[in-house]
N, C-alpha and C. Protein backbone atom coordinates (compact mmCIF):
# COMPACT_ATOMS: atom_id res chain seq x y z
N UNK A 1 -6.03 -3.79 17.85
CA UNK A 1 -6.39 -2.47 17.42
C UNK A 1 -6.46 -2.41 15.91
N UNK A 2 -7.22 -1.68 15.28
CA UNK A 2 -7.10 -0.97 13.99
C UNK A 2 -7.11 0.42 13.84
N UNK A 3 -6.40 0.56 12.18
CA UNK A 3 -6.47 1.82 12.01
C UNK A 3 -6.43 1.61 10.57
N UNK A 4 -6.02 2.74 9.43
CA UNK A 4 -5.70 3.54 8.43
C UNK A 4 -7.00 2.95 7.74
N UNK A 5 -8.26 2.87 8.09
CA UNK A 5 -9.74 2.70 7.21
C UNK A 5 -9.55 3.20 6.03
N UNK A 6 -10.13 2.96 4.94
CA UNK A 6 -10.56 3.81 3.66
C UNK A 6 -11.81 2.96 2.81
N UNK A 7 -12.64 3.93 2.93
CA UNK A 7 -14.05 3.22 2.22
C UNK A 7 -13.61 3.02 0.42
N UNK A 8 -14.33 2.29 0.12
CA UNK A 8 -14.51 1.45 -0.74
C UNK A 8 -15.24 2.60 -1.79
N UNK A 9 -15.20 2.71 -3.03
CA UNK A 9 -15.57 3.77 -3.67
C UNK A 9 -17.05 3.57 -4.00
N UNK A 10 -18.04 2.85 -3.62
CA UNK A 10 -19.39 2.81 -3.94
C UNK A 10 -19.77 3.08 -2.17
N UNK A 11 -18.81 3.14 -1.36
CA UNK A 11 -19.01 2.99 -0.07
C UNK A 11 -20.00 1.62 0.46
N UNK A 12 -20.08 1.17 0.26
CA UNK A 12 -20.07 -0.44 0.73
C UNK A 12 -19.54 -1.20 2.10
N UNK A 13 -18.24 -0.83 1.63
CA UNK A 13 -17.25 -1.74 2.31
C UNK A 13 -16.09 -0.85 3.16
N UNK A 14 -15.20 -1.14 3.66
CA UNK A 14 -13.80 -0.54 4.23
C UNK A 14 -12.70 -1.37 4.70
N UNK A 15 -11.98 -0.83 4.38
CA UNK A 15 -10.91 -1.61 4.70
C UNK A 15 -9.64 -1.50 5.16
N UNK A 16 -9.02 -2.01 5.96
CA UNK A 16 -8.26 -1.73 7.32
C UNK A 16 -6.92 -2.22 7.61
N UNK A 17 -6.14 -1.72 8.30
CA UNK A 17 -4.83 -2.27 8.96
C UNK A 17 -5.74 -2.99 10.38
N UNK A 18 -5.35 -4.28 10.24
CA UNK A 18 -5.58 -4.10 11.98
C UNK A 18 -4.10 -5.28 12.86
N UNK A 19 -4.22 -5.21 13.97
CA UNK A 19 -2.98 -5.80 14.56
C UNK A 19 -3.39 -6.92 15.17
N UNK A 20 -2.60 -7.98 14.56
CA UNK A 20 -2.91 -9.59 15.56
C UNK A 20 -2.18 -9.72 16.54
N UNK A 21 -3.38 -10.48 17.70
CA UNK A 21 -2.53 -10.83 19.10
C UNK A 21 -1.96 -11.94 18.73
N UNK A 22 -2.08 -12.96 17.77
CA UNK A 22 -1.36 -14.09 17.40
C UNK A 22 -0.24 -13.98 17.16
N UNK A 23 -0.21 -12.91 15.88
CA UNK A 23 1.16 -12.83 15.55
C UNK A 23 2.50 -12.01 15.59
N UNK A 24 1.79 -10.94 16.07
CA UNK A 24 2.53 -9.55 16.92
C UNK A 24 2.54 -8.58 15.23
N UNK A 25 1.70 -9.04 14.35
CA UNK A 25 1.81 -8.31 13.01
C UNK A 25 0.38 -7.38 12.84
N UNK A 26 0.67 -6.73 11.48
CA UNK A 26 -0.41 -5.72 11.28
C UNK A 26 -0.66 -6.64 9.76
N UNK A 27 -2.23 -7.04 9.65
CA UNK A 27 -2.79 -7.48 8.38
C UNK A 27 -4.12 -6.27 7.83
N UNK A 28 -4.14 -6.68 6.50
CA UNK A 28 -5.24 -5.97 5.76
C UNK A 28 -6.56 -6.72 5.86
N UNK A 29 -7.80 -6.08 6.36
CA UNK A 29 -8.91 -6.97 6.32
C UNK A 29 -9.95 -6.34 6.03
N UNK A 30 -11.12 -6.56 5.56
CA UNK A 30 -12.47 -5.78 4.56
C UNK A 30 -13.36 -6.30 5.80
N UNK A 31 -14.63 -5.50 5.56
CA UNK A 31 -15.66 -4.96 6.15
C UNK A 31 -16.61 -4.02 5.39
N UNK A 32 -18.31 -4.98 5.74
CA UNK A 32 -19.25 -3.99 5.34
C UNK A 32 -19.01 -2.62 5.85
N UNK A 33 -19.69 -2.08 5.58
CA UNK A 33 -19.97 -0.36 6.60
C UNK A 33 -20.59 -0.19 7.15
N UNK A 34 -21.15 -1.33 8.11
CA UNK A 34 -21.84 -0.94 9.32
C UNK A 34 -20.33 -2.00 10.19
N UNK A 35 -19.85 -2.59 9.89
CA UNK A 35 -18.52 -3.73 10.43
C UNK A 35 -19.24 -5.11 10.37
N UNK A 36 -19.57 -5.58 9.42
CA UNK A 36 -20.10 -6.91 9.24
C UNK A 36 -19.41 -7.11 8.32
N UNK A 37 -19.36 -9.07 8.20
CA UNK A 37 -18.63 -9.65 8.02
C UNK A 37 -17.48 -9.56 7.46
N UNK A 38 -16.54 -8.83 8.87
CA UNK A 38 -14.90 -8.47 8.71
C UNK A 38 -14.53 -10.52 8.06
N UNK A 39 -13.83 -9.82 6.95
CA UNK A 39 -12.55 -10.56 6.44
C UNK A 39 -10.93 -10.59 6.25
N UNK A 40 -10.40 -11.58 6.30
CA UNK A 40 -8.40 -10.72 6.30
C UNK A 40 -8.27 -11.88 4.90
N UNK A 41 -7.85 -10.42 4.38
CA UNK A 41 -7.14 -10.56 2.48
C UNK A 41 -5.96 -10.79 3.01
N UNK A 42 -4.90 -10.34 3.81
CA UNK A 42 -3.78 -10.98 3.81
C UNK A 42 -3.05 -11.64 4.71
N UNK A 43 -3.50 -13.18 4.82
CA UNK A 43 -3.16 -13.51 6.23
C UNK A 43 -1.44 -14.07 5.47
N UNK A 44 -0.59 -13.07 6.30
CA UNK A 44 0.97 -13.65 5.94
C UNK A 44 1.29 -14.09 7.05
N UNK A 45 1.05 -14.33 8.41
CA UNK A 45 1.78 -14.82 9.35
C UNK A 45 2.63 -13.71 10.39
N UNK A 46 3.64 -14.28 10.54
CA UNK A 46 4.20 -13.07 11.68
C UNK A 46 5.46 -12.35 10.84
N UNK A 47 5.82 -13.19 9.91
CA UNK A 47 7.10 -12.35 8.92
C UNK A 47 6.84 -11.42 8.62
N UNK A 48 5.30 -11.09 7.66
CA UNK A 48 5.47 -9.93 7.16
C UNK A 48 3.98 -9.10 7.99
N UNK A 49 4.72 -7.83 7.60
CA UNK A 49 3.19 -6.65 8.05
C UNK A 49 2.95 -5.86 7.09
N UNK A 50 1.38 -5.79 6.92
CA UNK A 50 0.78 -5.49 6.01
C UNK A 50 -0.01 -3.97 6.69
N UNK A 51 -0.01 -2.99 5.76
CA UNK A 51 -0.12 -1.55 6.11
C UNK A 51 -0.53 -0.35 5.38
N UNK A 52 -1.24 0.64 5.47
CA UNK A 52 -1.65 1.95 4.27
C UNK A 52 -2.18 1.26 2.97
N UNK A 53 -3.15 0.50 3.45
CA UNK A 53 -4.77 -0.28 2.10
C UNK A 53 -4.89 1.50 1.45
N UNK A 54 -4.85 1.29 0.47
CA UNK A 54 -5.45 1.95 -0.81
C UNK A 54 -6.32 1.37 -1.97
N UNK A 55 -7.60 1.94 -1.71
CA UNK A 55 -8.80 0.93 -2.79
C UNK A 55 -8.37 1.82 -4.21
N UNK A 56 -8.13 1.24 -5.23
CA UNK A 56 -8.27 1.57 -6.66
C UNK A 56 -10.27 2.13 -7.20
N UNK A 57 -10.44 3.14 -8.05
CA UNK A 57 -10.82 3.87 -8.43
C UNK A 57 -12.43 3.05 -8.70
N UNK A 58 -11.87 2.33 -9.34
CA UNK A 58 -12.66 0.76 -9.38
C UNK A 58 -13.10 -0.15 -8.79
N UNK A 59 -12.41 -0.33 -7.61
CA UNK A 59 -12.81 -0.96 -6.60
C UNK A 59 -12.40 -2.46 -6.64
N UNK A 60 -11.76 -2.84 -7.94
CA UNK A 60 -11.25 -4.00 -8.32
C UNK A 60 -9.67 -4.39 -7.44
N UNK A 61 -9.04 -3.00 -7.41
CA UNK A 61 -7.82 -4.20 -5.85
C UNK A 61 -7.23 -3.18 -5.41
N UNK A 62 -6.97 -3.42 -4.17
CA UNK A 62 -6.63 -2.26 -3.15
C UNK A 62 -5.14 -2.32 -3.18
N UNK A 63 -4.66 -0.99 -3.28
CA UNK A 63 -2.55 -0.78 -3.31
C UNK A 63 -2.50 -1.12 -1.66
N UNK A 64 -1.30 -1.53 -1.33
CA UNK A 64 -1.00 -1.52 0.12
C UNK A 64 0.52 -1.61 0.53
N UNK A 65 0.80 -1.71 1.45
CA UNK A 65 2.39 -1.63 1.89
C UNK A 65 3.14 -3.10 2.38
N UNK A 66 3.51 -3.52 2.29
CA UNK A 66 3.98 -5.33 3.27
C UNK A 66 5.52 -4.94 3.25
N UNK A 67 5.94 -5.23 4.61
CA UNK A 67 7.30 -4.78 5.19
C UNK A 67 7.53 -6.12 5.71
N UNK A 68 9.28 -6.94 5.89
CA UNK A 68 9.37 -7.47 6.69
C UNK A 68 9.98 -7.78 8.22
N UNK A 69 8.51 -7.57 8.81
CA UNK A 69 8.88 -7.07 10.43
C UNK A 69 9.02 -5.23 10.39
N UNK A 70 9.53 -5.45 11.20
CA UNK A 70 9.93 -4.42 11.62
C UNK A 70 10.38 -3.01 10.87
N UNK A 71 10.87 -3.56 9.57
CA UNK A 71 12.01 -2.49 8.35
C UNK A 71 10.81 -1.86 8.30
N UNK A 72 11.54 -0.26 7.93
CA UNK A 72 11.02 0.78 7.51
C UNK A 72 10.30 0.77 6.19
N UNK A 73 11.29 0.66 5.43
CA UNK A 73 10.68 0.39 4.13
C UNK A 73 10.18 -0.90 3.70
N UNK A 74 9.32 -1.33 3.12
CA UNK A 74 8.06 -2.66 2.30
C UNK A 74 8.18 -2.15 0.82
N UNK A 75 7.42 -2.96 0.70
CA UNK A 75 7.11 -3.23 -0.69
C UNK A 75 5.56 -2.88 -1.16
N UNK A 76 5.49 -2.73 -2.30
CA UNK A 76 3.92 -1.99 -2.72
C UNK A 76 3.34 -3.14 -3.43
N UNK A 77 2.52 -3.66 -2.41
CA UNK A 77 1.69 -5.10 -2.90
C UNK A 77 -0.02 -4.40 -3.59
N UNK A 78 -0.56 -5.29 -4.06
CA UNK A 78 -1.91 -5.12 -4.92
C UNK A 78 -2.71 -6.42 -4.25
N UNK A 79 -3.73 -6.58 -3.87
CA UNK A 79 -4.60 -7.02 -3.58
C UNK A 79 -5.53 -7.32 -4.77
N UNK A 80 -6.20 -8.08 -5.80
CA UNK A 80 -6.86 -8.34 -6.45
C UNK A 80 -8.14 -9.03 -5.88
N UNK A 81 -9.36 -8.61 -6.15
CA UNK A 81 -10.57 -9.29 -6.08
C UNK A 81 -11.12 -10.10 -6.66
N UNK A 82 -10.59 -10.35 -8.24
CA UNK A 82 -10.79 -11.02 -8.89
C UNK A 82 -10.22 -12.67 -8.72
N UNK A 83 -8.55 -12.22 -8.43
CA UNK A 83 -7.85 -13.58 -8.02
C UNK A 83 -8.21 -14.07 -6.73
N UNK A 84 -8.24 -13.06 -5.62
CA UNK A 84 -8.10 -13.51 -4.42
C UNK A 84 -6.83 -13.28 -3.95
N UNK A 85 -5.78 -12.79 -4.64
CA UNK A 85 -4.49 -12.89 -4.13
C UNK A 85 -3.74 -11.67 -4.37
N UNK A 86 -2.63 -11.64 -3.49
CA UNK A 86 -1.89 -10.54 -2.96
C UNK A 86 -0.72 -10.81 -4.08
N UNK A 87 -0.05 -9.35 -4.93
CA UNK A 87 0.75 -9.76 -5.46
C UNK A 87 1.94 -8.53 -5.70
N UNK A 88 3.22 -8.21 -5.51
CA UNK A 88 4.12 -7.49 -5.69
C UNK A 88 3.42 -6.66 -7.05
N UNK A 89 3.60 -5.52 -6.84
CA UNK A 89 2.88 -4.33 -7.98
C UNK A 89 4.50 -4.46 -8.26
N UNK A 90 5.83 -4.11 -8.12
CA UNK A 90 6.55 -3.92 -9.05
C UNK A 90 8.08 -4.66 -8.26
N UNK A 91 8.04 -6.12 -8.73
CA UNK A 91 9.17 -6.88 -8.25
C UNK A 91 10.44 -6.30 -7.88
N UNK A 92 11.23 -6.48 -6.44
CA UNK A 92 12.39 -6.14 -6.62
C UNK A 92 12.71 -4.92 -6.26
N UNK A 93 11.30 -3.94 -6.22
CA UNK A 93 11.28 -2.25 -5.92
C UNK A 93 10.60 -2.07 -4.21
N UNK A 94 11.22 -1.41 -3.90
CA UNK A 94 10.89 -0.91 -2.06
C UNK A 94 9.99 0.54 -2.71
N UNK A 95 8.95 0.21 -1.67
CA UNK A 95 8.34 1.70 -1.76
C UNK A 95 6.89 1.93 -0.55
N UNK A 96 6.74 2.57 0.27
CA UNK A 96 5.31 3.02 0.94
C UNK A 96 4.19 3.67 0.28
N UNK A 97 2.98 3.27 1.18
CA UNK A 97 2.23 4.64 1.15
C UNK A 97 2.27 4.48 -0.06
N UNK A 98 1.77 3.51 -1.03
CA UNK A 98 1.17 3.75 -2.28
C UNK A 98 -0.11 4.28 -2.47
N UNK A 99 -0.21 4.83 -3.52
CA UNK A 99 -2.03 5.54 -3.68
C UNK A 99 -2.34 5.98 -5.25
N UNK A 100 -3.51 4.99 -5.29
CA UNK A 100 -3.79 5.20 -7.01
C UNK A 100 -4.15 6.58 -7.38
N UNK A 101 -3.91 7.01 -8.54
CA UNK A 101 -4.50 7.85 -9.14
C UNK A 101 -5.38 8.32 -9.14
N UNK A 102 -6.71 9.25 -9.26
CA UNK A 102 -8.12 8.99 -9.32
C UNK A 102 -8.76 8.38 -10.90
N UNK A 103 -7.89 8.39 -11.93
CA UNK A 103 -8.42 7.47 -12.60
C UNK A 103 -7.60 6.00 -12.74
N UNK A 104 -6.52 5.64 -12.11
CA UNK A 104 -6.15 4.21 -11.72
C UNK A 104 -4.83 4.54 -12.72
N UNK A 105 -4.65 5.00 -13.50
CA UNK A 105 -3.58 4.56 -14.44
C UNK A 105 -2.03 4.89 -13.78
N UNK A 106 -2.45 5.57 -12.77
CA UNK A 106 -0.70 6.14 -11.88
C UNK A 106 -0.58 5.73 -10.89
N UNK A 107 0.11 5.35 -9.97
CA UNK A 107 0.40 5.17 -8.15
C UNK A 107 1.77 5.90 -7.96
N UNK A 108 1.62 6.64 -7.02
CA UNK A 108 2.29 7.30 -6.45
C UNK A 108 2.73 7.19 -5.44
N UNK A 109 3.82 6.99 -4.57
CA UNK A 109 4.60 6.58 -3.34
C UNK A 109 6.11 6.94 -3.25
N UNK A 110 6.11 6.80 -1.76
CA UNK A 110 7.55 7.05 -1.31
C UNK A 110 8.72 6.24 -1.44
N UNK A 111 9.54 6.44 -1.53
CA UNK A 111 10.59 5.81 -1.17
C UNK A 111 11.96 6.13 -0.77
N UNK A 112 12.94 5.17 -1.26
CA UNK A 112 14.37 5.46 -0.59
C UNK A 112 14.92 5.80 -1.93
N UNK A 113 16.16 6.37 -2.08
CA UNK A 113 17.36 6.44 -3.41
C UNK A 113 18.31 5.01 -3.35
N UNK A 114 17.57 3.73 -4.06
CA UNK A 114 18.07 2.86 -4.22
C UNK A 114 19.45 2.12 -5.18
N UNK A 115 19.88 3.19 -5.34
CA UNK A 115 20.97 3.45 -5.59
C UNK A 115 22.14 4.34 -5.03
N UNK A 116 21.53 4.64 -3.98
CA UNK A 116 22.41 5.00 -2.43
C UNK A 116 21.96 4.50 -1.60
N UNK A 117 22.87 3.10 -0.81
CA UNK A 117 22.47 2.35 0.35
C UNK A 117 23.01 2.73 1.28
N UNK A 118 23.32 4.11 1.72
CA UNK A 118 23.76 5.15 2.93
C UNK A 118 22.71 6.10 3.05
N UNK A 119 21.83 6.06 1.83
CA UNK A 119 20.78 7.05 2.23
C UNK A 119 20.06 6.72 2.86
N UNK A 120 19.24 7.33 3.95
CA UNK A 120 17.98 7.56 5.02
C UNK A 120 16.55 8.51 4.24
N UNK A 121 17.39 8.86 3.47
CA UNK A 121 16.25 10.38 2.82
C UNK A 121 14.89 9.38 2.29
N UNK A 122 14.00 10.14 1.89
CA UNK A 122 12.34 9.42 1.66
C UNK A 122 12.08 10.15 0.70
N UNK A 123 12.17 10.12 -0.56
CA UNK A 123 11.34 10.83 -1.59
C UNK A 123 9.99 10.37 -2.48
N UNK A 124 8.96 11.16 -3.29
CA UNK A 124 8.01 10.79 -3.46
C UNK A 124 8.36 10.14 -4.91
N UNK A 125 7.91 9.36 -5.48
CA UNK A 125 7.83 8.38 -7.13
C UNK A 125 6.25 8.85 -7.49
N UNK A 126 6.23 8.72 -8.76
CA UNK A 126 5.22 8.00 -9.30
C UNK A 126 5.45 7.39 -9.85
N UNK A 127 4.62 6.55 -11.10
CA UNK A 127 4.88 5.64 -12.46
C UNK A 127 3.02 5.09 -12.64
N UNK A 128 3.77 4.54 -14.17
CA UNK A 128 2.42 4.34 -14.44
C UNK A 128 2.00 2.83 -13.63
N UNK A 129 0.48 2.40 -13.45
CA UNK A 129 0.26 1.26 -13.15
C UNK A 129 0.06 0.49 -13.57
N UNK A 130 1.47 -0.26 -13.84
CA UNK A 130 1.41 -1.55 -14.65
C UNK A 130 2.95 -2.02 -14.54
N UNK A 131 3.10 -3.73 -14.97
CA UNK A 131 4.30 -3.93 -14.24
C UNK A 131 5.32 -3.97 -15.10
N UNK A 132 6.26 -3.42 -15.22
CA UNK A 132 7.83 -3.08 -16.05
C UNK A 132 7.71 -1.67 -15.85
N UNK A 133 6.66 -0.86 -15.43
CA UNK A 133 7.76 0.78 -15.87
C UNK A 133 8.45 1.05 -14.28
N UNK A 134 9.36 2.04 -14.94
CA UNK A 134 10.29 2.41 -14.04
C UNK A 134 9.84 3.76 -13.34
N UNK A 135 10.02 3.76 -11.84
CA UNK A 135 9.47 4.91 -10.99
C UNK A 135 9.91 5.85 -11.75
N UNK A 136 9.20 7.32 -11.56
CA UNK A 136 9.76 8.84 -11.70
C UNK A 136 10.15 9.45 -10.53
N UNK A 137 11.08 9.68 -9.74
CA UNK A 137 11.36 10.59 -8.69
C UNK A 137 10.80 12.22 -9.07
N UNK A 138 9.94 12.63 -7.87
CA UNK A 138 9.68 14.22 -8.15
C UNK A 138 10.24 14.88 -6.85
N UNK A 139 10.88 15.78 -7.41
CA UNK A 139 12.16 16.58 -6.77
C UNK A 139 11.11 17.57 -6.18
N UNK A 140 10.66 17.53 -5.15
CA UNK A 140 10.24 18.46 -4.00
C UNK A 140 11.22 19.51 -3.42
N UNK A 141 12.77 19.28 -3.47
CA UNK A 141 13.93 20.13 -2.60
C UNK A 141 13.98 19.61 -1.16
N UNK A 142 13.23 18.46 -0.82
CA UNK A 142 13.37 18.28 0.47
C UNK A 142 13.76 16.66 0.46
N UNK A 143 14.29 15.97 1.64
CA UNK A 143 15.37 15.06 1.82
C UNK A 143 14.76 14.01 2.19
N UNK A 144 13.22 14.48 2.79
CA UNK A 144 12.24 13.89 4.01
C UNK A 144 10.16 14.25 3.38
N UNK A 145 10.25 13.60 2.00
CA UNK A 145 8.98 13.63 1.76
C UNK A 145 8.46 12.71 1.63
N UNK A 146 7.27 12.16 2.17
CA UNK A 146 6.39 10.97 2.54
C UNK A 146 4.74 10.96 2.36
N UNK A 147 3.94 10.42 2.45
CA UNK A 147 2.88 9.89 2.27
C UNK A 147 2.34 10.78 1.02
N UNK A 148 1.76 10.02 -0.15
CA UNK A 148 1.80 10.87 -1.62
C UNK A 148 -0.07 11.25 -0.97
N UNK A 149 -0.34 12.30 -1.72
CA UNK A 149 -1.87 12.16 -2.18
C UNK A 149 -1.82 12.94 -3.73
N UNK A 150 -3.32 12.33 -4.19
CA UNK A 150 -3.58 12.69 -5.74
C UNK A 150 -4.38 13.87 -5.20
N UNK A 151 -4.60 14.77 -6.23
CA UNK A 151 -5.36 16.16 -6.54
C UNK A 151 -6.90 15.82 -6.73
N UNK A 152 -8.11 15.43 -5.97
CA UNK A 152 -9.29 15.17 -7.35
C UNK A 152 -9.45 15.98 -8.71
């Protein structure tokens, strides 16, 4: 099966969660827009699952989610077109449901209070996009906020 599509910003292309019978995992894979010649950007195997593709503004590398197995919370990987390769957007940091900016310079996503490892709660971050800055938590009042979107 697939799901969470999002076209490509010249609309071209799209690109997808879909689920392997091989590996019991969910990978990221591109496609024209009619569904010709589907490709998988992230073949990790059965450890990790890959999830919520977000194309950048540019079209130069898609934000996405990679969890291992099963855990709730992943990590906010970047996809590059240029390299070919999948790479941690911000080492060491848990976060979902990333989603660029509409002009690329912010990503915005959920996460946990990683500095309470009793917490369950989900709050939203931003920060700028690029690697050393440190998330901003935005205080919504609620315990349980998830999937970010930008304003056009």
């Amino acid at each position: 099966w697939s799901r969470q599509p999002a076209w490509s910003p010249d609309g071209t292309q799209i690109v997808y969660t879909a689920h392997s019978r091989l590996t019991n995992a969910t990978q990221i894979w591109i496609m024209g827009y009619a569904g010709q010649n589907a490709k998988l950007l992230t073949p990790r195997g059965p450890t990790y699952w890959d999830s919520s593709p977000s194309w950048s503004a540019d079209g130069k590398t898609i934000l996405f989610t990679e969890s291992n197995g099963g855990q709730a919370m992943g990590w906010l990987m970047v996809y590059d077109f240029g390299t070919d390769q999948a790479t941690h957007l911000r080492a060491g940091s848990v976060g979902n449901h990333g989603r660029y900016s509409p002009d690329d310079l912010w990503v915005a996503f959920e996460s946990v209070n990683v500095a309470n490892s009793t917490s369950t709660s989900y709050y939203l971050y931003f920060m700028k996009n690029a690697n050393g800055n440190a998330p901003i938590q935005i205080d919504t009042g609620s315990v349980l906020t998830f999937d970010p979107a930008w304003r056009p």
